[in-house]
N, C-alpha and C. Protein backbone atom coordinates (compact mmCIF):
# COMPACT_ATOMS: atom_id res chain seq x y z
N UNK A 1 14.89 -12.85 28.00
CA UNK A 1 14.12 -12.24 26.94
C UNK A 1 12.65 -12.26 27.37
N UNK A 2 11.67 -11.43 27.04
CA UNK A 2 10.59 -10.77 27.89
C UNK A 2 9.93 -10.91 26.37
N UNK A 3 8.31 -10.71 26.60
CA UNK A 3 7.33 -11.02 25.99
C UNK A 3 8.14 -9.44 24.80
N UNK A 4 7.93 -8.49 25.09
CA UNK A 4 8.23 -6.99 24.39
C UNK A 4 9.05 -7.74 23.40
N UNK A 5 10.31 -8.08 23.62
CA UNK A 5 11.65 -7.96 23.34
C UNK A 5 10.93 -8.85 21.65
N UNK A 6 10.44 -10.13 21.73
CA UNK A 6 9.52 -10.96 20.61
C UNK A 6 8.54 -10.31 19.63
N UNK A 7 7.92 -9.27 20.34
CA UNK A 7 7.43 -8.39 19.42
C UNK A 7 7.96 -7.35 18.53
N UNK A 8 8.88 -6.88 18.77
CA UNK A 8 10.10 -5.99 18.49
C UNK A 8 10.58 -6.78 17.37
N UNK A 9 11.02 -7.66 18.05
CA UNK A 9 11.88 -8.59 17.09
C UNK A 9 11.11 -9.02 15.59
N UNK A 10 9.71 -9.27 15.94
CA UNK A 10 8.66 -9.66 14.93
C UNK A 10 8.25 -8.57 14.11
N UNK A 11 8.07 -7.55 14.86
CA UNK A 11 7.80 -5.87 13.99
C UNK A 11 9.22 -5.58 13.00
N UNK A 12 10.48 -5.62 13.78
CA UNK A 12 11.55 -5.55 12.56
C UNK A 12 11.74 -6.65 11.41
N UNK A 13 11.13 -7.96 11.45
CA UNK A 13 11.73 -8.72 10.49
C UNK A 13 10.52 -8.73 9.80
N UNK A 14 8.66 -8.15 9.93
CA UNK A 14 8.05 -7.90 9.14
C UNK A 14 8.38 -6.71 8.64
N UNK A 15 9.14 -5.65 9.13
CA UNK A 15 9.16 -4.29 8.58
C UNK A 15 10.30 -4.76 7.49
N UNK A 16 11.23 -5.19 7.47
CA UNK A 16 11.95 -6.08 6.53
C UNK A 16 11.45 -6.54 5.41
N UNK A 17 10.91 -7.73 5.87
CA UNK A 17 10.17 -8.56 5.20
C UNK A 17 9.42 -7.55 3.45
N UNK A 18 8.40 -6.53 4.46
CA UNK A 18 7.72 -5.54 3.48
C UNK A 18 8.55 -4.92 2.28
N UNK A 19 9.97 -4.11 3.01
CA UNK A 19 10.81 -3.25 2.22
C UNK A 19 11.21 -4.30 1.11
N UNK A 20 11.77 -5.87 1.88
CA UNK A 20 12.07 -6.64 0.44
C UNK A 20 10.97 -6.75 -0.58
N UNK A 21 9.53 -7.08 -0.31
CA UNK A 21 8.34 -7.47 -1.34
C UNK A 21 8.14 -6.17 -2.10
N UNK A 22 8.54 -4.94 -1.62
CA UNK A 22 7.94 -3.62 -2.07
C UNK A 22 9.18 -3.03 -3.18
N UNK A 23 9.97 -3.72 -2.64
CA UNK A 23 11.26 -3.39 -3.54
C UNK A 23 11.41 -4.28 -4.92
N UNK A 24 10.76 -5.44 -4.68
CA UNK A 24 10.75 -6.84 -5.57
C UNK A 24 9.86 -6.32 -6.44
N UNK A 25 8.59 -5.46 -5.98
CA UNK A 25 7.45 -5.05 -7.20
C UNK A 25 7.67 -3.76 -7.40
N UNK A 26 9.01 -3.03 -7.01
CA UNK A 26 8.99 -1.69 -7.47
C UNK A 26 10.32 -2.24 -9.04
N UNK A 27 10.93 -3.01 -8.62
CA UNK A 27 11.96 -3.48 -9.93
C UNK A 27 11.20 -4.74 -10.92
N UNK A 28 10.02 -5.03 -10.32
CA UNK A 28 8.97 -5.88 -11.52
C UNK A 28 8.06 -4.61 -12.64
N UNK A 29 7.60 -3.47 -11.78
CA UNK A 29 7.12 -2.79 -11.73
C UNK A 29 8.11 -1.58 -13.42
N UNK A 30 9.25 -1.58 -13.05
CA UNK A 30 10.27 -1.18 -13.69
C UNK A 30 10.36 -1.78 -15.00
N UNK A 31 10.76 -3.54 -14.78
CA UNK A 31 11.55 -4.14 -15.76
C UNK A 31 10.30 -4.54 -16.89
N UNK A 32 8.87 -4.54 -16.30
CA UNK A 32 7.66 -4.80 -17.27
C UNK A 32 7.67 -3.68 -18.16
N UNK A 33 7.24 -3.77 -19.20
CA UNK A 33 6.65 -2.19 -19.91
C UNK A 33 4.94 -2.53 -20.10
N UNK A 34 4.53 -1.02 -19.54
CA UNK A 34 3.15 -1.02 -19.38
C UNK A 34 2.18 -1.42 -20.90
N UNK A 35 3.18 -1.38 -21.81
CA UNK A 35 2.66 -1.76 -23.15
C UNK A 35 3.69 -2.32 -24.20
N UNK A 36 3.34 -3.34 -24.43
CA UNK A 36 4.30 -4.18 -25.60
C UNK A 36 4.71 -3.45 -26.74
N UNK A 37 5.84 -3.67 -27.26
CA UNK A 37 6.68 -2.84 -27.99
C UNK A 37 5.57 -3.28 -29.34
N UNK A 38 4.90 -4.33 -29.72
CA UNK A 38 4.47 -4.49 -30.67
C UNK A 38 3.23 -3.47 -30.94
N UNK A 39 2.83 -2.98 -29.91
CA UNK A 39 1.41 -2.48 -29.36
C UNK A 39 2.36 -0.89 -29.62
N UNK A 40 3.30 -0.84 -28.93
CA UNK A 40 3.72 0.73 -29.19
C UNK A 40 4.01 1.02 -30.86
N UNK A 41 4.83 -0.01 -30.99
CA UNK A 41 5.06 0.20 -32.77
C UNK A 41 3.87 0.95 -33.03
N UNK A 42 2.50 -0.19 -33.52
CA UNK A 42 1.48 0.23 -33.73
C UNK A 42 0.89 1.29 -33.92
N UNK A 43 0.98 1.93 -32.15
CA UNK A 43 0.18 3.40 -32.11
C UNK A 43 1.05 4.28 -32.67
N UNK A 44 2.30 4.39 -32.71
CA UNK A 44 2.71 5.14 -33.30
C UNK A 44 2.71 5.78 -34.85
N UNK A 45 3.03 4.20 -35.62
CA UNK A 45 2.64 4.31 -37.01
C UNK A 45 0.67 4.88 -37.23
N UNK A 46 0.05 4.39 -36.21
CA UNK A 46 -1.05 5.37 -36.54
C UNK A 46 -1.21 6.61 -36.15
N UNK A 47 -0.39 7.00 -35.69
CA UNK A 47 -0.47 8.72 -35.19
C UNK A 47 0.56 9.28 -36.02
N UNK A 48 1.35 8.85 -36.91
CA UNK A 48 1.99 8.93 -38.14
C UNK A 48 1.12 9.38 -39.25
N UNK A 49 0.54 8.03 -39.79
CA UNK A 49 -0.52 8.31 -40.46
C UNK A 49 -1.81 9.58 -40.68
N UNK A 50 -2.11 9.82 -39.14
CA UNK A 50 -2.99 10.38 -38.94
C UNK A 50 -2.37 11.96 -39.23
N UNK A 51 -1.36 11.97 -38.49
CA UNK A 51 -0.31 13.45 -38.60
C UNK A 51 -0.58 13.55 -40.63
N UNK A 52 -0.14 12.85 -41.05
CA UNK A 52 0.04 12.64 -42.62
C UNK A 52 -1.43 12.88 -43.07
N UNK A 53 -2.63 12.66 -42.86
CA UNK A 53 -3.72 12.69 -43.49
C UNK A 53 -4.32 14.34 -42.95
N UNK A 54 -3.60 14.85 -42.03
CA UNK A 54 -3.92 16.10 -41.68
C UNK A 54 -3.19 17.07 -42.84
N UNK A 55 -2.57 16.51 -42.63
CA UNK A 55 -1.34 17.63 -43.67
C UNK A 55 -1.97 17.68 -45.08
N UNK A 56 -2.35 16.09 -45.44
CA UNK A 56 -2.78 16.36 -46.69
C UNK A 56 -4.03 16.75 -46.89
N UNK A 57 -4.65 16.78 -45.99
CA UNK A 57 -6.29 17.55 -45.93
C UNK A 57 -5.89 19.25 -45.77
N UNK A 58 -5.33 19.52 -45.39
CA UNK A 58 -4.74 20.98 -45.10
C UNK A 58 -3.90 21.59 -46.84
N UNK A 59 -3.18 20.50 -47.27
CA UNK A 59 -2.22 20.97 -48.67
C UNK A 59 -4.24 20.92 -49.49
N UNK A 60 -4.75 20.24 -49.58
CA UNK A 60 -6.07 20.08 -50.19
C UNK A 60 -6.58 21.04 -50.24
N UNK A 61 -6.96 21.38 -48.72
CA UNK A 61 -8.07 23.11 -48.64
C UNK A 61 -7.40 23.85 -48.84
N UNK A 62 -5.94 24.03 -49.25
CA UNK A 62 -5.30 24.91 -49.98
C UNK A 62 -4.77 25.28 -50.98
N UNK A 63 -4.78 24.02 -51.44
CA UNK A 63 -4.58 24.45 -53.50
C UNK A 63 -6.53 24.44 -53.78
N UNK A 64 -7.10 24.33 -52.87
CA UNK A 64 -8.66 24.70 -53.47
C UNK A 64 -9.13 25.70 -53.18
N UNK A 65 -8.50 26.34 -52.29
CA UNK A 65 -9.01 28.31 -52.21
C UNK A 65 -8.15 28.72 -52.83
N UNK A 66 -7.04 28.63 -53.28
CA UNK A 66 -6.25 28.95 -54.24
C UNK A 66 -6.73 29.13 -55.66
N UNK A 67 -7.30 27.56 -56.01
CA UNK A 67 -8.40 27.70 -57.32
C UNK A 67 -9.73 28.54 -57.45
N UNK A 68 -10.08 28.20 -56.06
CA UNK A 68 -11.38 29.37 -56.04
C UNK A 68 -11.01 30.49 -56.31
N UNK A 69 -10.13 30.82 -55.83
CA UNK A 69 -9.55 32.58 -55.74
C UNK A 69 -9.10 33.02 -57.05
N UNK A 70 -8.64 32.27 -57.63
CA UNK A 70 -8.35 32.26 -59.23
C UNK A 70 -9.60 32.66 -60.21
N UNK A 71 -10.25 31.34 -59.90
CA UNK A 71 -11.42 31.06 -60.63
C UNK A 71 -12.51 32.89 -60.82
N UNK A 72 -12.65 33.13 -59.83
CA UNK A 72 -13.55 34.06 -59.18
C UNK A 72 -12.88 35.10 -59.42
């Protein structure tokens, strides 16, 4: 066995080595969620809300040009 043959050998079991660590943080990477379900609840019920306060600002400016239009 020759000086080469050690390097070879060292380049495949780091090229190894990598695919396992890269694979270990691609299934950490996976199994985390980028935001806690408590945190998602959350935004959601406020973009609920918010959807809801549009609508009723919208039913508003519209039974009030309705009255205007009456009125007038």
């Amino acid at each position: 066995m020759d000086c080469t043959d050690n390097v070879y050998d060292y380049t495949d079991k780091h090229l190894m080595l990598q695919h396992v660590v890269f694979g270990i943080c691609r299934l950490i990477d996976v199994l985390v969620p980028d935001v806690p379900e408590s945190l998602e609840l959350k935004i959601k019920r406020e973009r609920y809300l918010a959807k809801q306060a549009l609508q009723d600002s919208d039913t508003i400016m519209k039974v009030g040009c309705i009255f205007s239009c009456h009125i007038n």
